[in-house]
N, C-alpha and C. Protein backbone atom coordinates (compact mmCIF):
# COMPACT_ATOMS: atom_id res chain seq x y z
N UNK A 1 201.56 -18.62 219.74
CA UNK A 1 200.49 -17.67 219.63
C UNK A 1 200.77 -16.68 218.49
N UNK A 2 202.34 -16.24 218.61
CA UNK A 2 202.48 -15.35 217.39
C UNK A 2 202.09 -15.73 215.87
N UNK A 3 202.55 -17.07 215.75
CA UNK A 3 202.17 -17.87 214.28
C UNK A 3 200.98 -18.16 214.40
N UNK A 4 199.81 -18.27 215.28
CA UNK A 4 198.86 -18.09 214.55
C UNK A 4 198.08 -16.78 214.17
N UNK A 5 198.06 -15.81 215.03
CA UNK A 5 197.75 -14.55 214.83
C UNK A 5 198.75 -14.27 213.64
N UNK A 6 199.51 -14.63 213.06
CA UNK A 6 200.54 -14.10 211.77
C UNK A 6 199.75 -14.88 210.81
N UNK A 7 199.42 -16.09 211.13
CA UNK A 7 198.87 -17.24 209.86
C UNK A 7 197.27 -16.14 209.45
N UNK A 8 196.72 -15.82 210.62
CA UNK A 8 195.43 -15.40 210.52
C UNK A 8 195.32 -14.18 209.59
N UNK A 9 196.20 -13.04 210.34
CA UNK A 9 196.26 -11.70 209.24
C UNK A 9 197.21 -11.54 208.18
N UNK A 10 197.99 -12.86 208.05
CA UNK A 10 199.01 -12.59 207.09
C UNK A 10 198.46 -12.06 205.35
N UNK A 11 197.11 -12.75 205.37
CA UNK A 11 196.32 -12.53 203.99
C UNK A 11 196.19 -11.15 203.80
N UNK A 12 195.76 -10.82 205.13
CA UNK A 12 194.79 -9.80 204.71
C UNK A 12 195.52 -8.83 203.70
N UNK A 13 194.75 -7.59 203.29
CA UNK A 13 195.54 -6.68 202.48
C UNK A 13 194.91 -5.52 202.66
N UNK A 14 195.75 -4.24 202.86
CA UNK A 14 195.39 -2.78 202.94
C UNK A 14 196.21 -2.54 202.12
N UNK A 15 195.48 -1.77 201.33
CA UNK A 15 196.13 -1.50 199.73
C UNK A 15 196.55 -0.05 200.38
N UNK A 16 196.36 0.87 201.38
CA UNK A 16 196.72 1.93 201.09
C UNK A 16 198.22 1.82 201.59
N UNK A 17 198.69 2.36 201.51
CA UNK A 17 200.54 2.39 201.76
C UNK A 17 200.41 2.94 202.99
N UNK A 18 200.10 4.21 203.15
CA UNK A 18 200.02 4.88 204.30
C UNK A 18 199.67 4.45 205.51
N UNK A 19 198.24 3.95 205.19
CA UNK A 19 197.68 3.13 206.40
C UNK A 19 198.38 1.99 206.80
N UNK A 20 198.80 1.21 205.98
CA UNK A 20 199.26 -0.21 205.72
C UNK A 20 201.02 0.18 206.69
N UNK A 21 201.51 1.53 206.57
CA UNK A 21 202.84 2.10 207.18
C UNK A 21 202.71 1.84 208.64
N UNK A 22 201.10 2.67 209.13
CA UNK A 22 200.98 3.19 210.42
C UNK A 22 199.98 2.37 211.05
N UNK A 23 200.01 1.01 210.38
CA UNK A 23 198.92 0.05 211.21
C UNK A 23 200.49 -0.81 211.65
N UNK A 24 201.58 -0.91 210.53
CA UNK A 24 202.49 -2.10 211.08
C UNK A 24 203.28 -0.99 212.22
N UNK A 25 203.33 -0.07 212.54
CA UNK A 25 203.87 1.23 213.28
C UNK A 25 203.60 1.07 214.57
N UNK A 26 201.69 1.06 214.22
CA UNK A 26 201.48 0.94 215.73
C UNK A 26 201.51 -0.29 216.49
N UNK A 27 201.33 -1.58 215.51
CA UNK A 27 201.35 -2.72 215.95
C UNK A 27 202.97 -2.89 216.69
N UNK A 28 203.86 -2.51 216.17
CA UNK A 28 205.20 -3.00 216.45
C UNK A 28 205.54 -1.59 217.61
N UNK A 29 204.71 -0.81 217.57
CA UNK A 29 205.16 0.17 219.45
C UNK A 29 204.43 -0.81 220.03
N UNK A 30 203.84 -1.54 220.11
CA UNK A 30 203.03 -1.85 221.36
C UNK A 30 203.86 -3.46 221.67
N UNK A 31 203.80 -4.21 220.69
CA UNK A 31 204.46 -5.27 220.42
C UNK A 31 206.02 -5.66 220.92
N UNK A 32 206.89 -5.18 220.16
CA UNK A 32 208.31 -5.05 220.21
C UNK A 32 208.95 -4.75 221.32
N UNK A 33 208.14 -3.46 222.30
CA UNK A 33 209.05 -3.37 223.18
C UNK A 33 208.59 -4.36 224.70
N UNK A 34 207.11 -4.97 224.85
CA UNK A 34 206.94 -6.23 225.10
C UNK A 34 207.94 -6.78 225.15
N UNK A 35 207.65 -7.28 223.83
CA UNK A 35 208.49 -8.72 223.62
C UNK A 35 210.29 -8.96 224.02
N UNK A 36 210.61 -7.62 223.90
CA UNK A 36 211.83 -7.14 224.15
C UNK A 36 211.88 -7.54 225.68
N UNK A 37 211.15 -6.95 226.34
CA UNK A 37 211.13 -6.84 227.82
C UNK A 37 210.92 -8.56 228.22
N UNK A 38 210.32 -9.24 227.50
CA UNK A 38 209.64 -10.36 228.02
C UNK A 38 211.39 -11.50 227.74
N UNK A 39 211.31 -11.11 226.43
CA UNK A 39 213.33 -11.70 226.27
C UNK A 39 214.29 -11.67 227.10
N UNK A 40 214.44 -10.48 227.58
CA UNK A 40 215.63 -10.04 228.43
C UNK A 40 215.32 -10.34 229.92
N UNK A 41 214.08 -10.33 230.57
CA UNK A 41 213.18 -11.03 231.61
C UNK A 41 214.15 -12.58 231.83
N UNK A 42 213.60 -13.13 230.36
CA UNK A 42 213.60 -14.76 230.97
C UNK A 42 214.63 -15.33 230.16
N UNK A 43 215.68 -14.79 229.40
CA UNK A 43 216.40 -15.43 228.52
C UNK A 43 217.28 -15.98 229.29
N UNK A 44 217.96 -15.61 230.42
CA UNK A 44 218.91 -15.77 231.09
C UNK A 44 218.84 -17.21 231.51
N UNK A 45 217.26 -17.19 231.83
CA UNK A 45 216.75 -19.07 232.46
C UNK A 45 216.98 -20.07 231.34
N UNK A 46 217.08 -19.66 230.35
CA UNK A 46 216.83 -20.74 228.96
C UNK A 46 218.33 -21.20 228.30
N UNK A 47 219.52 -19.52 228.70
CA UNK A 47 220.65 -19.46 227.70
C UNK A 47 221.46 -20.77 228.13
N UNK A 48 221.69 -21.45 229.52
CA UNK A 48 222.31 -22.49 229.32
C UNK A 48 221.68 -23.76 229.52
N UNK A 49 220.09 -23.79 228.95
CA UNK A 49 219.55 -24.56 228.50
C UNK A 49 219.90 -25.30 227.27
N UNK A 50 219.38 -26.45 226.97
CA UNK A 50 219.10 -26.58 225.24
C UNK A 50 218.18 -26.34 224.56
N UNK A 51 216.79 -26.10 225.70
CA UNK A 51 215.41 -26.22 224.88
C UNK A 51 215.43 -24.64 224.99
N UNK A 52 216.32 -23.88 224.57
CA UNK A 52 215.66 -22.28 224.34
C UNK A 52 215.16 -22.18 223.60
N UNK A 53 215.09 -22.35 222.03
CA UNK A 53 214.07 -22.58 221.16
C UNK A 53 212.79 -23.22 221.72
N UNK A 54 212.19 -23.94 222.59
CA UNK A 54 211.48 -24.27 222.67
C UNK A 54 210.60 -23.47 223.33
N UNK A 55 211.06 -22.43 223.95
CA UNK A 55 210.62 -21.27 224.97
C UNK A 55 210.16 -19.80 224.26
N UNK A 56 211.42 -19.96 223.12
CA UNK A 56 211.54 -18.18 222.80
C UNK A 56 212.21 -18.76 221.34
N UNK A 57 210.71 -19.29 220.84
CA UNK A 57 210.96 -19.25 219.37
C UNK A 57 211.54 -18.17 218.60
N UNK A 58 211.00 -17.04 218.94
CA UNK A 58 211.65 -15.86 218.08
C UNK A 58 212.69 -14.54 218.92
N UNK A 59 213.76 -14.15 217.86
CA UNK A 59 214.24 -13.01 218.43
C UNK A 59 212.98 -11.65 218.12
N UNK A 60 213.58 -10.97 218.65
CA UNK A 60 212.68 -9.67 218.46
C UNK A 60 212.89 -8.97 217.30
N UNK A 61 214.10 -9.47 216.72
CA UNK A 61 214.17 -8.35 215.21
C UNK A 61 213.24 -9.23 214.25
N UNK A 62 213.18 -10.77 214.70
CA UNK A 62 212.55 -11.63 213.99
C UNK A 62 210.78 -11.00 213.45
N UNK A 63 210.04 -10.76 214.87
CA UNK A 63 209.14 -10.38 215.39
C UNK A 63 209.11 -8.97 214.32
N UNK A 64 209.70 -8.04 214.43
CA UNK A 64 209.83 -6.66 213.80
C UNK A 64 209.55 -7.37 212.26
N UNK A 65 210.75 -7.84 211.50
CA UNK A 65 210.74 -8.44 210.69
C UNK A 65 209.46 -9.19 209.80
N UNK A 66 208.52 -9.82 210.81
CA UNK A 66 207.12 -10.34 210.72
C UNK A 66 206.42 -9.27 210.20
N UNK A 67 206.38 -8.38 211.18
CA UNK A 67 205.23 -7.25 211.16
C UNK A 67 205.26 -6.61 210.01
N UNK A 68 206.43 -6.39 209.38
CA UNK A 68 206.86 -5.32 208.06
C UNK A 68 206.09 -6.19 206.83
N UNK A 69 205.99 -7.74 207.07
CA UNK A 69 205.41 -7.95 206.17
C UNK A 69 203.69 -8.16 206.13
N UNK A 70 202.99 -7.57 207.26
CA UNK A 70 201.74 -7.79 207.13
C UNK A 70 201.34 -7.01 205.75
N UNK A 71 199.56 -7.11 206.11
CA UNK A 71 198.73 -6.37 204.86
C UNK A 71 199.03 -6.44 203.48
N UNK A 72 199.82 -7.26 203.18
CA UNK A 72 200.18 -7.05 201.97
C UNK A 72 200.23 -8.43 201.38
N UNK A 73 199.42 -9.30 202.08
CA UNK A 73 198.59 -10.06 201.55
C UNK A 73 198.96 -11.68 200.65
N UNK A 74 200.70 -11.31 201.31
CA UNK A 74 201.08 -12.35 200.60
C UNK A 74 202.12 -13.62 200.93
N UNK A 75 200.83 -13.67 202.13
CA UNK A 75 201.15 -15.32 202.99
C UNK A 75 199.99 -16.44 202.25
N UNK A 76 200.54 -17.23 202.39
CA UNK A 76 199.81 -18.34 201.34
C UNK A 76 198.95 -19.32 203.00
N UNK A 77 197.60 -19.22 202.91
CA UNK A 77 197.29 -20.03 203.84
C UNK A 77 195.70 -20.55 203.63
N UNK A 78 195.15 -21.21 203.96
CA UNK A 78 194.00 -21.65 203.33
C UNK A 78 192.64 -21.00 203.30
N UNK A 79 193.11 -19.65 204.07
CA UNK A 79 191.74 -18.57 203.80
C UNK A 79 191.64 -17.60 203.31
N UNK A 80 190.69 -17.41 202.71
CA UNK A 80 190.76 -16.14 201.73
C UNK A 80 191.65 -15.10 202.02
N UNK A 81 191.85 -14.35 201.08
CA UNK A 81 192.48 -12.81 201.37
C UNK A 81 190.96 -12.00 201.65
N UNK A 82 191.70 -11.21 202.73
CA UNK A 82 190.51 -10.00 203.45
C UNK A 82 191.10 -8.59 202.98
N UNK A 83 190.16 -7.77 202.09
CA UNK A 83 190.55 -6.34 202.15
C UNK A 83 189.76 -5.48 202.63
N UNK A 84 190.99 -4.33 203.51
CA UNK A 84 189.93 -3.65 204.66
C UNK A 84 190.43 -2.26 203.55
C-alpha cells in the first residue's frame, strides 16, 4: 500500500520549501509513529520467521526516509508531474 501511495505522489511537486517542510512534517507525525507501533506489535511473530520481508517490507527509518523525499517531484513514473 505504501508503494503505491509513494508511486502516486512521488511526482507531484510543491515548489514552496516551507510548505513542502510542513506537509512531509505532518505526514510523518501521523505516519511514523503508526508504523512504529504497528512494527514493534507484530515483529516479534515474523523475527524467527523467514518470510519477514514478506510482512514488513519496510523499517520505519525506511518509511521516514520516503517521506523526506516527497514533493519534489523527482520519482520517475508514468504520470505526469502535479503542481499544487
Amino acid at each position: 500500500m505504501f508503494d503505491e501511495i509513494h508511486k502516486t505522489q512521488g511526482p507531484w511537486v510543491v515548489s514552496d520549501e516551507q510548505l513542502q517542510s510542513e506537509l512531509r512534517a505532518s505526514i510523518s507525525a501521523v505516519v511514523i509513529p503508526a508504523y512504529r507501533s504497528f512494527v514493534g506489535r507484530y515483529k516479534h511473530h515474523f523475527e524467527a520467521g523467514k518470510n519477514m520481508d514478506k510482512y514488513i517490507k519496510y523499517q520505519p527509518e525506511d518509511i521516514e526516509a520516503l517521506i523526506e523525499t516527497l514533493f519534489e517531484g523527482n520519482h520517475s513514473t508514468s504520470m505526469s508531474r502535479r503542481r499544487f
